[in-house]
C-alpha atoms as a PDB file:
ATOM      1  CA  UNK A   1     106.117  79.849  73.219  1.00  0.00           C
ATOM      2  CA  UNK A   2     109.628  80.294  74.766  1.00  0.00           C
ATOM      3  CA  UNK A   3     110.457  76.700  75.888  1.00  0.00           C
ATOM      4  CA  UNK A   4     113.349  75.877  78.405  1.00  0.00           C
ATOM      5  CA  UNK A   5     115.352  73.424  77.533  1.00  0.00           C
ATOM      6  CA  UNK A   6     114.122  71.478  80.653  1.00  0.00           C
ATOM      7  CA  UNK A   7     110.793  71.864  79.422  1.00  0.00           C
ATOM      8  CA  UNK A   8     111.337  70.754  75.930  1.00  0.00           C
ATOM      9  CA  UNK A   9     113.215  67.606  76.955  1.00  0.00           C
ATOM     10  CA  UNK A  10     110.531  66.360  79.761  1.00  0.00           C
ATOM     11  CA  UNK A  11     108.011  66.641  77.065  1.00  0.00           C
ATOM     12  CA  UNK A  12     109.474  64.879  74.012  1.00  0.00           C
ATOM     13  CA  UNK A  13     107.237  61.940  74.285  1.00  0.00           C
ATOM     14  CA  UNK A  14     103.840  64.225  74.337  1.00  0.00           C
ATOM     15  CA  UNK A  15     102.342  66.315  70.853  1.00  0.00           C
ATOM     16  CA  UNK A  16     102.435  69.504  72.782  1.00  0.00           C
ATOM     17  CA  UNK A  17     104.585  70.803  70.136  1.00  0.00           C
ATOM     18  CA  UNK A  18     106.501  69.409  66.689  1.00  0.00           C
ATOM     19  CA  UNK A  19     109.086  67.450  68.470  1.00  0.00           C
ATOM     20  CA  UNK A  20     110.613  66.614  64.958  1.00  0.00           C
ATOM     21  CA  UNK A  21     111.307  70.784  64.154  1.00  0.00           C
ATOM     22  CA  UNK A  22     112.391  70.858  68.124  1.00  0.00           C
ATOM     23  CA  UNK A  23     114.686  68.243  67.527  1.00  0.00           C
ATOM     24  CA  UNK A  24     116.256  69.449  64.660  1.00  0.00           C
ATOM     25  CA  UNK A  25     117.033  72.699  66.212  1.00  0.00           C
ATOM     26  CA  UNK A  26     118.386  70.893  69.534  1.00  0.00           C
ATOM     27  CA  UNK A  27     121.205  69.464  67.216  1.00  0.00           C
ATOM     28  CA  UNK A  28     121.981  71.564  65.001  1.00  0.00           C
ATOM     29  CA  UNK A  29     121.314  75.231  66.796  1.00  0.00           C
ATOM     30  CA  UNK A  30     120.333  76.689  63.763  1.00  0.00           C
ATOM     31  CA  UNK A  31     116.920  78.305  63.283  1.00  0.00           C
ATOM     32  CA  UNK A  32     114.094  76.899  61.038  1.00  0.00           C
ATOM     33  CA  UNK A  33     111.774  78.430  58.999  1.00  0.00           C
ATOM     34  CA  UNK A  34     109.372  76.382  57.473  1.00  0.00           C
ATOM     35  CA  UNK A  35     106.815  79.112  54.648  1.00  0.00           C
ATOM     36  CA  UNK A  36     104.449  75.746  54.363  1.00  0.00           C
ATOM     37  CA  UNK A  37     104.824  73.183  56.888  1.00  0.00           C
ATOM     38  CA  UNK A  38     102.560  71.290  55.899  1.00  0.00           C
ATOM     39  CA  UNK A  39     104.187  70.315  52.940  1.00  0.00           C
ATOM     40  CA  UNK A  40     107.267  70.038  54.001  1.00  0.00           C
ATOM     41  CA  UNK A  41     109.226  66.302  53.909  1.00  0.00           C
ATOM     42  CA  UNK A  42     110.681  67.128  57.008  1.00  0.00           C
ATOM     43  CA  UNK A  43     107.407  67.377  59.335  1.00  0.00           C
ATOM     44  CA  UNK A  44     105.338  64.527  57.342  1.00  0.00           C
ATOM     45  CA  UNK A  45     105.052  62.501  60.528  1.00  0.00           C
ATOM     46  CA  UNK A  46     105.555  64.769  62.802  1.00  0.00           C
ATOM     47  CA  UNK A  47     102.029  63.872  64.876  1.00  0.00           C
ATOM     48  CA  UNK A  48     102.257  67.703  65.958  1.00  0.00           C
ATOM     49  CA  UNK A  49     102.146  68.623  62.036  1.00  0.00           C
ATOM     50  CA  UNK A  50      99.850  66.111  61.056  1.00  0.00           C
ATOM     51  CA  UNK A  51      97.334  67.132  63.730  1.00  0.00           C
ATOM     52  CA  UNK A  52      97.484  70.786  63.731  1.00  0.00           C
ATOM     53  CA  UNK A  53      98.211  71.307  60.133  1.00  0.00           C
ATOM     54  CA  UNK A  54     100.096  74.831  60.978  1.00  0.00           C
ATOM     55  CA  UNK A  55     101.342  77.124  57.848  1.00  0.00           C
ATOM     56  CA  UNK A  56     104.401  78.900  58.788  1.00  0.00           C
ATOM     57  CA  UNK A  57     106.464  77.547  61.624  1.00  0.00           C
ATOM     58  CA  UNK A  58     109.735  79.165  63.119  1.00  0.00           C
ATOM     59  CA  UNK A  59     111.406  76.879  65.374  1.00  0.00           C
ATOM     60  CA  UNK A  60     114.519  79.177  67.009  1.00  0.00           C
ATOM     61  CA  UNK A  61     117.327  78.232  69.189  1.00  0.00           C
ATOM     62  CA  UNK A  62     117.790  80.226  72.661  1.00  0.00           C
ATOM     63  CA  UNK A  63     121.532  80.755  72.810  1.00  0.00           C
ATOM     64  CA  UNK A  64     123.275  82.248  75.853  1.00  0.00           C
ATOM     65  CA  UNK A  65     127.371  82.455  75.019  1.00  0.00           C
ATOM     66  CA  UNK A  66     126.999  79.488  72.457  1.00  0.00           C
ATOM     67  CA  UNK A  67     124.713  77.746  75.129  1.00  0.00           C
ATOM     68  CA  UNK A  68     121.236  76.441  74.537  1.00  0.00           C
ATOM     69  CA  UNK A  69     119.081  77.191  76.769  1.00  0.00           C
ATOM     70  CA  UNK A  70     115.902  76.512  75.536  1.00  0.00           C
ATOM     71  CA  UNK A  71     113.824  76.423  72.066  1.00  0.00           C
ATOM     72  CA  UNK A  72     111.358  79.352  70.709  1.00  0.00           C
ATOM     73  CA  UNK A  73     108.517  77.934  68.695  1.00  0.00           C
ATOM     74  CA  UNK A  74     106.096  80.145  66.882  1.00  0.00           C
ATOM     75  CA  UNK A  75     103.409  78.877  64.547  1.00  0.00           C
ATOM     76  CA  UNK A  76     100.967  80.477  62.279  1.00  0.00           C
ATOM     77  CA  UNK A  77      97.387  77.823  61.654  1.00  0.00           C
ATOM     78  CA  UNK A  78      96.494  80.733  58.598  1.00  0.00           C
ATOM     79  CA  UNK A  79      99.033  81.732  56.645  1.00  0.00           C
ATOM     80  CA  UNK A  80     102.104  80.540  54.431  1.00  0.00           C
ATOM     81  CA  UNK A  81     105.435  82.482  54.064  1.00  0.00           C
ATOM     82  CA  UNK A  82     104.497  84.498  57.332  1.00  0.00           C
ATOM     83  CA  UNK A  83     108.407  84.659  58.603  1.00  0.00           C
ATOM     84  CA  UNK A  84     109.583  87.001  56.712  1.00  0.00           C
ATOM     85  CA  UNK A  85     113.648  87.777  57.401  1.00  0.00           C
ATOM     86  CA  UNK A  86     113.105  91.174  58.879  1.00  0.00           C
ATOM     87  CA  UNK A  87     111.012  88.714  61.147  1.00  0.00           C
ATOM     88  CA  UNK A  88     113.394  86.878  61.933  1.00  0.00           C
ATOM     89  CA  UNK A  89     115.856  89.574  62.211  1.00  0.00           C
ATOM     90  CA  UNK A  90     113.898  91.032  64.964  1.00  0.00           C
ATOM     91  CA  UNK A  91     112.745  87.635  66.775  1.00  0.00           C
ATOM     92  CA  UNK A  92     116.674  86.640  66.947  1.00  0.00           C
ATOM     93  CA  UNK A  93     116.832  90.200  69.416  1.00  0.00           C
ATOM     94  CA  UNK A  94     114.274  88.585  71.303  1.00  0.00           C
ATOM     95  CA  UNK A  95     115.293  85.507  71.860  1.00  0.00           C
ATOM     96  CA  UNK A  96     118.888  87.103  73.290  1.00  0.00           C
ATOM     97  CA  UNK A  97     116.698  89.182  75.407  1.00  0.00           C
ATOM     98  CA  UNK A  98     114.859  85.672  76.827  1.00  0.00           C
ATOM     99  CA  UNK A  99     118.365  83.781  76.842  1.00  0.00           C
ATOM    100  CA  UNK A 100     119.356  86.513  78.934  1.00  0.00           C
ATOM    101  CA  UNK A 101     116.354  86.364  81.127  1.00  0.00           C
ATOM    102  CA  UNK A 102     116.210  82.181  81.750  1.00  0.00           C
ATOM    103  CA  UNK A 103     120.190  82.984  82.355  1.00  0.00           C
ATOM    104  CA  UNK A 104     119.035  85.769  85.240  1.00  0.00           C
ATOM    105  CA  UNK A 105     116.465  82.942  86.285  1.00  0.00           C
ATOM    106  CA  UNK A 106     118.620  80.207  86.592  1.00  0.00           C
ATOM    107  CA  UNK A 107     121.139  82.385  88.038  1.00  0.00           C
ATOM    108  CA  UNK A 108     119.043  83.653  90.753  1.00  0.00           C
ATOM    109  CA  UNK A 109     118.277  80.287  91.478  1.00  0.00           C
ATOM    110  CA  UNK A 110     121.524  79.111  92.101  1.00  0.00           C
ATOM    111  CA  UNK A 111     122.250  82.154  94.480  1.00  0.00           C
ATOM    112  CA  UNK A 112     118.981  80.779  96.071  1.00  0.00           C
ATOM    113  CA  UNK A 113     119.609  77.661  96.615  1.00  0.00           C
ATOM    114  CA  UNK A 114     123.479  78.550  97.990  1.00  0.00           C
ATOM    115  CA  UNK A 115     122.309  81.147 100.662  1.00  0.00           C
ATOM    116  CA  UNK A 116     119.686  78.679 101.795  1.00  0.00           C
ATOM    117  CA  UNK A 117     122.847  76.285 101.995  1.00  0.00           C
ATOM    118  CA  UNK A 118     125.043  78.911 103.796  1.00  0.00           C
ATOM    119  CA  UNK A 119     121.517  79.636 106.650  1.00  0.00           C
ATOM    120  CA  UNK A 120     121.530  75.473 106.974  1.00  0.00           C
ATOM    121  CA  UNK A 121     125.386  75.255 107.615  1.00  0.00           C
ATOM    122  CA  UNK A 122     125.468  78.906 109.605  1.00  0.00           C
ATOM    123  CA  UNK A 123     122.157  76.840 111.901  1.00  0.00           C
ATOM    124  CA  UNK A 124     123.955  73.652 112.511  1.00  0.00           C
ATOM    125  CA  UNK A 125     127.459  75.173 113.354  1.00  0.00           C
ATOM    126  CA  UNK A 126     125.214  77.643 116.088  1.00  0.00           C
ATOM    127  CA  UNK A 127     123.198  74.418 117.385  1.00  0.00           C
ATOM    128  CA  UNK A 128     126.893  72.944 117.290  1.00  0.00           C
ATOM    129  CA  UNK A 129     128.527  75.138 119.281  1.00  0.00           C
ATOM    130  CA  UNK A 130     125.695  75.816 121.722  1.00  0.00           C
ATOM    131  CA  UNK A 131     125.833  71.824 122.544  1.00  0.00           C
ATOM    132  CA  UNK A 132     129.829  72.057 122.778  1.00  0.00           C
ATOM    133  CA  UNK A 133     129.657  74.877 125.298  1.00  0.00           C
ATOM    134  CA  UNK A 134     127.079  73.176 127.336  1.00  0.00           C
ATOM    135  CA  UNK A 135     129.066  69.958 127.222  1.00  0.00           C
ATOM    136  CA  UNK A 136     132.152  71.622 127.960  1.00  0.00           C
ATOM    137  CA  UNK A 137     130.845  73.864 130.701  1.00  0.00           C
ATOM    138  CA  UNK A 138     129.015  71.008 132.914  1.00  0.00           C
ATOM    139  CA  UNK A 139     132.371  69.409 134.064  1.00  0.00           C
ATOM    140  CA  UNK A 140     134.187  72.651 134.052  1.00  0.00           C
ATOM    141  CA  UNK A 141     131.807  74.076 136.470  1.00  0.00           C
ATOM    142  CA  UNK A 142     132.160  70.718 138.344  1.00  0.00           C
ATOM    143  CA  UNK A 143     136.028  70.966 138.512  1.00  0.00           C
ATOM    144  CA  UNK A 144     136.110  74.688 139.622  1.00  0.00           C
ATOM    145  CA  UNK A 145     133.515  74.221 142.218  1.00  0.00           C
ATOM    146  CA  UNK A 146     135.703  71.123 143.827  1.00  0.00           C
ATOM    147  CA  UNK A 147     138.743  73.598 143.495  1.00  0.00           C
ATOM    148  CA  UNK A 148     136.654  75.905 145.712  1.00  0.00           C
ATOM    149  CA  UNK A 149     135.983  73.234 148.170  1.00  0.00           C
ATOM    150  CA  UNK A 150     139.775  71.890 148.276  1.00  0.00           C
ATOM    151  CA  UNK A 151     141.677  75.422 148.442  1.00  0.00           C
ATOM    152  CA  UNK A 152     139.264  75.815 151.532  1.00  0.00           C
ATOM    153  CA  UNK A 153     141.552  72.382 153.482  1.00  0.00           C
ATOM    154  CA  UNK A 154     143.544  73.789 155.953  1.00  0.00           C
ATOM    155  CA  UNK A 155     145.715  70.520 155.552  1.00  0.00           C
ATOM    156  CA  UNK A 156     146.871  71.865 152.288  1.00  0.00           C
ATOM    157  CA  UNK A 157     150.611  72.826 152.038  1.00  0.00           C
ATOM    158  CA  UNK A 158     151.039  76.468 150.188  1.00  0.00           C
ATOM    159  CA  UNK A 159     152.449  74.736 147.358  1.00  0.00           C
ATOM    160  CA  UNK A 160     149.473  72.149 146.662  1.00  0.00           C
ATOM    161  CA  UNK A 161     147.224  75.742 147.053  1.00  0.00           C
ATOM    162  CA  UNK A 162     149.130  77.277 144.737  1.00  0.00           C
ATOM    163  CA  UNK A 163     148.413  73.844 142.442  1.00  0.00           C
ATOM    164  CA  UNK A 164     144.570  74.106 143.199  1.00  0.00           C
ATOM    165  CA  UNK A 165     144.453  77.830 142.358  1.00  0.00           C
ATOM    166  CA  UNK A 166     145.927  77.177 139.318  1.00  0.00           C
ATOM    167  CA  UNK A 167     143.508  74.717 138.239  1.00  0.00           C
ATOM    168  CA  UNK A 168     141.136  77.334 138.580  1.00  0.00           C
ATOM    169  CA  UNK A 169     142.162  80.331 136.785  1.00  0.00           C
ATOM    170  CA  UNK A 170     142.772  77.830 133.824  1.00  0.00           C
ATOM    171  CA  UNK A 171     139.311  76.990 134.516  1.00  0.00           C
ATOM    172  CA  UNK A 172     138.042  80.483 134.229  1.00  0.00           C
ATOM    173  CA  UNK A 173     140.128  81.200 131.481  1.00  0.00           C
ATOM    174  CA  UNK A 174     138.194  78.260 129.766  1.00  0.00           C
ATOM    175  CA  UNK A 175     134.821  79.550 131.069  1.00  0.00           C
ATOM    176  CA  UNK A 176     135.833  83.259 129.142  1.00  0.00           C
ATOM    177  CA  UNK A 177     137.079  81.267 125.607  1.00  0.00           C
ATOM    178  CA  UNK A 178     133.492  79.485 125.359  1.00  0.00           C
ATOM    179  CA  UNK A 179     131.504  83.179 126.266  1.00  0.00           C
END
């Protein structure tokens, strides 16, 4: 199977596949083709290899812009000499098809997680605001209501007034900014 490169690294201490050929492709990013695995010095002890016993192995880099992305593994238990290079001609197509695919994936992930970023910031500036207007409009109410009150003192000069009833149109002015 396709393997991302996630996948292939969280399982290098398990014999779910030939870690050795998985290795070797990690590093060097060149496909493997192996006609008799079995005999080869290379897997001899692999526990994979040793275990399974498979014939022909392919072990194939997934390369997106000269960027690994993961490992393709194919194996087959009956044959020898089974991956032929039209084979491999054709599987190299594929795997640019899946590199292109775990690209969209991881992509689309990404855009994920950032729009789920942008809803948490877009929520706490609303929750924000809404507790800066009510915080802001609690006084302000107070300190138009006591303008109310005092422009209502007939012991008030027209001057003082004038004072008062500017106090609140800036008030109301502030009351239309935070609607």
């Amino acid at each position: 199977p396709a393997l991302p490169l996630e996948a292939v690294q969280s399982h290098s201490s398990t014999s779910l596949v030939p870690m050795t050929l998985i290795n070797y492709v990690l590093r060097t990013q060149i496909p493997l083709v192996l006609n008799d695995a079995i005999r080869s010095p290379l897997c001899a002890m692999d526990p994979y290899i040793v275990q399974l016993q498979p014939h022909s192995v392919l072990t194939m880099p997934i390369l997106y812009h000269g960027q690994l992305l993961g490992v393709l593994y194919l194996e087959n238990n009956l044959l020898t000499e089974v991956f032929t290079v039209d084979r491999l001609t054709t599987l190299k197509l594929l795997t640019s098809q899946i590199a292109i695919s775990i690209r969209n994936s991881l992509l689309y992930q990404e855009n994920e997680q950032a729009r789920q970023a942008a809803e948490a910031a877009h929520r706490a500036k609303s929750i924000f605001l809404a507790n800066m207007s009510h915080e802001l409009r609690t006084p302000l109410n107070s300190i138009m209501g006591y303008t109310q009150i005092l422009s209502l003192d007939s012991r008030l000069n027209p001057e003082q007034k004038e004072s008062i009833n500017v106090i609140y149109r800036s008030g109301e002015y502030l009351l239309t900014l935070l609607n």
